[in-house]
C-alpha atoms as a PDB file:
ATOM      1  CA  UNK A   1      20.967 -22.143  20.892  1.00  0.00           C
ATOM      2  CA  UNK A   2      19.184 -21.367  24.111  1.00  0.00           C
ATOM      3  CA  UNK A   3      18.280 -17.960  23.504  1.00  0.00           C
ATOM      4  CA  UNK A   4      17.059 -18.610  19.699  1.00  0.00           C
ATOM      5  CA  UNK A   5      14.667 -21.731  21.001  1.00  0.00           C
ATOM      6  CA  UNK A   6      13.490 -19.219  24.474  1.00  0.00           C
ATOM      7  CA  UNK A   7      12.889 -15.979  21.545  1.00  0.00           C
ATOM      8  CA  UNK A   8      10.963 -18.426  19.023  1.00  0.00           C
ATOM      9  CA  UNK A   9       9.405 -19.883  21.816  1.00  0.00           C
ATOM     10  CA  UNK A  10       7.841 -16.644  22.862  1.00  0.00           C
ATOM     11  CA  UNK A  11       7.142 -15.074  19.211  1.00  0.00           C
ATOM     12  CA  UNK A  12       5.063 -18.440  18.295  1.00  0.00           C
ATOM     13  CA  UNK A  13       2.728 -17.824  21.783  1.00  0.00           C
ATOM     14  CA  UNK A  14       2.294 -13.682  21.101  1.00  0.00           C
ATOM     15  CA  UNK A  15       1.401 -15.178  17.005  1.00  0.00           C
ATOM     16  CA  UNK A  16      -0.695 -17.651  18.589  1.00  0.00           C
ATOM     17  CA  UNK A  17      -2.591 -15.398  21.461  1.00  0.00           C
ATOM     18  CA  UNK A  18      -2.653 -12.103  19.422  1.00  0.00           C
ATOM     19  CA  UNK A  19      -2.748 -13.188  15.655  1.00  0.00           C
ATOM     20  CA  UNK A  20      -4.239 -16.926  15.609  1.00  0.00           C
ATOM     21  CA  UNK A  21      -7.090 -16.986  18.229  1.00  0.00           C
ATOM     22  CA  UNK A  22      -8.602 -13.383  17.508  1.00  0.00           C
ATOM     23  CA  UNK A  23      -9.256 -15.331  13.752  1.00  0.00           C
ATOM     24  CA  UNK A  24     -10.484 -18.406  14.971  1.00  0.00           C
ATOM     25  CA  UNK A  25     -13.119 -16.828  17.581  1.00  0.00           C
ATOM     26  CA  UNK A  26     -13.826 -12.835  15.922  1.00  0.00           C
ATOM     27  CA  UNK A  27     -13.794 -14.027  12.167  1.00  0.00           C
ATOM     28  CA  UNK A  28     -14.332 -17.893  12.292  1.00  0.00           C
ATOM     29  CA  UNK A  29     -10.889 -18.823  10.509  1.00  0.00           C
ATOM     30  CA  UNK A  30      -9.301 -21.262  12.640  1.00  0.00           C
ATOM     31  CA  UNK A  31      -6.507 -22.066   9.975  1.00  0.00           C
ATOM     32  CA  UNK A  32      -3.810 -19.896  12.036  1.00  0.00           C
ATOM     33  CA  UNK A  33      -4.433 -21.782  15.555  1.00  0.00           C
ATOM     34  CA  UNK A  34      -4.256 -25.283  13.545  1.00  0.00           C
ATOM     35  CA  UNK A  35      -0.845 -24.314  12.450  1.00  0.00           C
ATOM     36  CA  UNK A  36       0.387 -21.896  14.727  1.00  0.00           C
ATOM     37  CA  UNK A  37      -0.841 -24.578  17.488  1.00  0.00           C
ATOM     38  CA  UNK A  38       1.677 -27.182  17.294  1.00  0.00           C
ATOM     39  CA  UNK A  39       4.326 -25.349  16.727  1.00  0.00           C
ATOM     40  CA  UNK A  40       4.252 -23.356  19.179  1.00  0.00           C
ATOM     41  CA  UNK A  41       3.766 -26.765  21.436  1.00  0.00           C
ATOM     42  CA  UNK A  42       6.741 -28.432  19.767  1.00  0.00           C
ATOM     43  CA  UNK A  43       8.705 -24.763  20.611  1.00  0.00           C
ATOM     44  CA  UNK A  44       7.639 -25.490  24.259  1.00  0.00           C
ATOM     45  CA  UNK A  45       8.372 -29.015  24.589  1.00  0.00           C
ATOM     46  CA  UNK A  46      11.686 -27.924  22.890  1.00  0.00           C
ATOM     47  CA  UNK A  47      12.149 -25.143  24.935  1.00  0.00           C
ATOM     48  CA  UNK A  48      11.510 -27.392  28.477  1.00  0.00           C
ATOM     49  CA  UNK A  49      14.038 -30.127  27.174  1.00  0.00           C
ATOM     50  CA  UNK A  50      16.871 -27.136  26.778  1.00  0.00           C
ATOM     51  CA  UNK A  51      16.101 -25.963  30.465  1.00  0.00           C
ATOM     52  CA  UNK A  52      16.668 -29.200  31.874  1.00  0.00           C
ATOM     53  CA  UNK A  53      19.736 -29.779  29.687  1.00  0.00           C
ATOM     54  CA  UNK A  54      20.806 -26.490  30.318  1.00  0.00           C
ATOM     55  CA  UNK A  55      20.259 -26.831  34.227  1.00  0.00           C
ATOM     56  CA  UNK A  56      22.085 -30.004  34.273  1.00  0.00           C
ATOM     57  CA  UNK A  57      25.101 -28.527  32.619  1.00  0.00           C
ATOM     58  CA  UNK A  58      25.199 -25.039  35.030  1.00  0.00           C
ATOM     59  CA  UNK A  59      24.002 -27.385  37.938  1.00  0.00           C
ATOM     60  CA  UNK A  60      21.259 -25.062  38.684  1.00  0.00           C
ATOM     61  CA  UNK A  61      19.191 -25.663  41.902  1.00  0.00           C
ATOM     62  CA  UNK A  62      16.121 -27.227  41.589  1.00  0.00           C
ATOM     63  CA  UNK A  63      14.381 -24.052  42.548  1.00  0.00           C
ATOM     64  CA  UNK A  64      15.753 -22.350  39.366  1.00  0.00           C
ATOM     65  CA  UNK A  65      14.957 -25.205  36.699  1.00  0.00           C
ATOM     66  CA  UNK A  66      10.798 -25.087  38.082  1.00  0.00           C
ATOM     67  CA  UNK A  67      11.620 -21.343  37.752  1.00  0.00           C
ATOM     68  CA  UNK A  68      12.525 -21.894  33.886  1.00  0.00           C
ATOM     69  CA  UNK A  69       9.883 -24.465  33.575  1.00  0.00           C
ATOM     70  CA  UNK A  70       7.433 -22.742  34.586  1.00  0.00           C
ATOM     71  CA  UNK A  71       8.141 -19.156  33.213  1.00  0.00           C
ATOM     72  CA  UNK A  72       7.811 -20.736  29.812  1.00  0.00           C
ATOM     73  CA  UNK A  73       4.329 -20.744  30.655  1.00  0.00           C
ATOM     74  CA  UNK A  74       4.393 -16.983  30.785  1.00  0.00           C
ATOM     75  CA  UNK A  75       3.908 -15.106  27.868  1.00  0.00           C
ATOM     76  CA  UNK A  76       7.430 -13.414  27.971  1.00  0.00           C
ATOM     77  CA  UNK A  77       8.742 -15.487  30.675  1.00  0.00           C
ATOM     78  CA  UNK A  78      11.399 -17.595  28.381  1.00  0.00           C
ATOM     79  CA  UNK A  79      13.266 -14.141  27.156  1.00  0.00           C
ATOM     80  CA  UNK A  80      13.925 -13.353  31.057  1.00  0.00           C
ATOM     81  CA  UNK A  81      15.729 -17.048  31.297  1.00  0.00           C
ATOM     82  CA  UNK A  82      17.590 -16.448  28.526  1.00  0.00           C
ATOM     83  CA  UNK A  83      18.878 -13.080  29.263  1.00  0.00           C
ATOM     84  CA  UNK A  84      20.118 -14.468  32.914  1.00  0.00           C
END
């Protein structure tokens, strides 16, 4: 379930940077962000809830959970989680 929330996660940001803002600022369509937008946002807040849960289960260090956290900020970062 981790991996399939950390790949979604990451295919919803690459829509949203590559598909969704290039048509809201080059042709004036912002339809694509206003959906894409939140849920990609509800695929991160879903994605930060698994790391914790998942961190608490594997008793990961502290270190490692920021790690996740923050690498779902990355635009690929949540596929490297998921594949360790």
């Amino acid at each position: 379930m981790f991996k399939l929330i950390a790949y979604s996660e990451v295919i919803s940001y690459l829509l949203l940077l590559f598909v969704a803002v290039p048509l809201k600022y080059v042709f004036d369509q912002p339809m694509g962000v206003k959906i894409l937008g939140p849920i990609h946002g509800a695929l991160f807040v879903i994605y930060c809830i698994m790391v914790v849960r998942k961190s608490s289960a594997e008793e990961w260090t502290f270190k490692r959970t920021a790690w996740a956290v923050f690498a779902g900020i990355l635009p690929l970062g949540p596929i490297g989680v998921a594949k360790k």
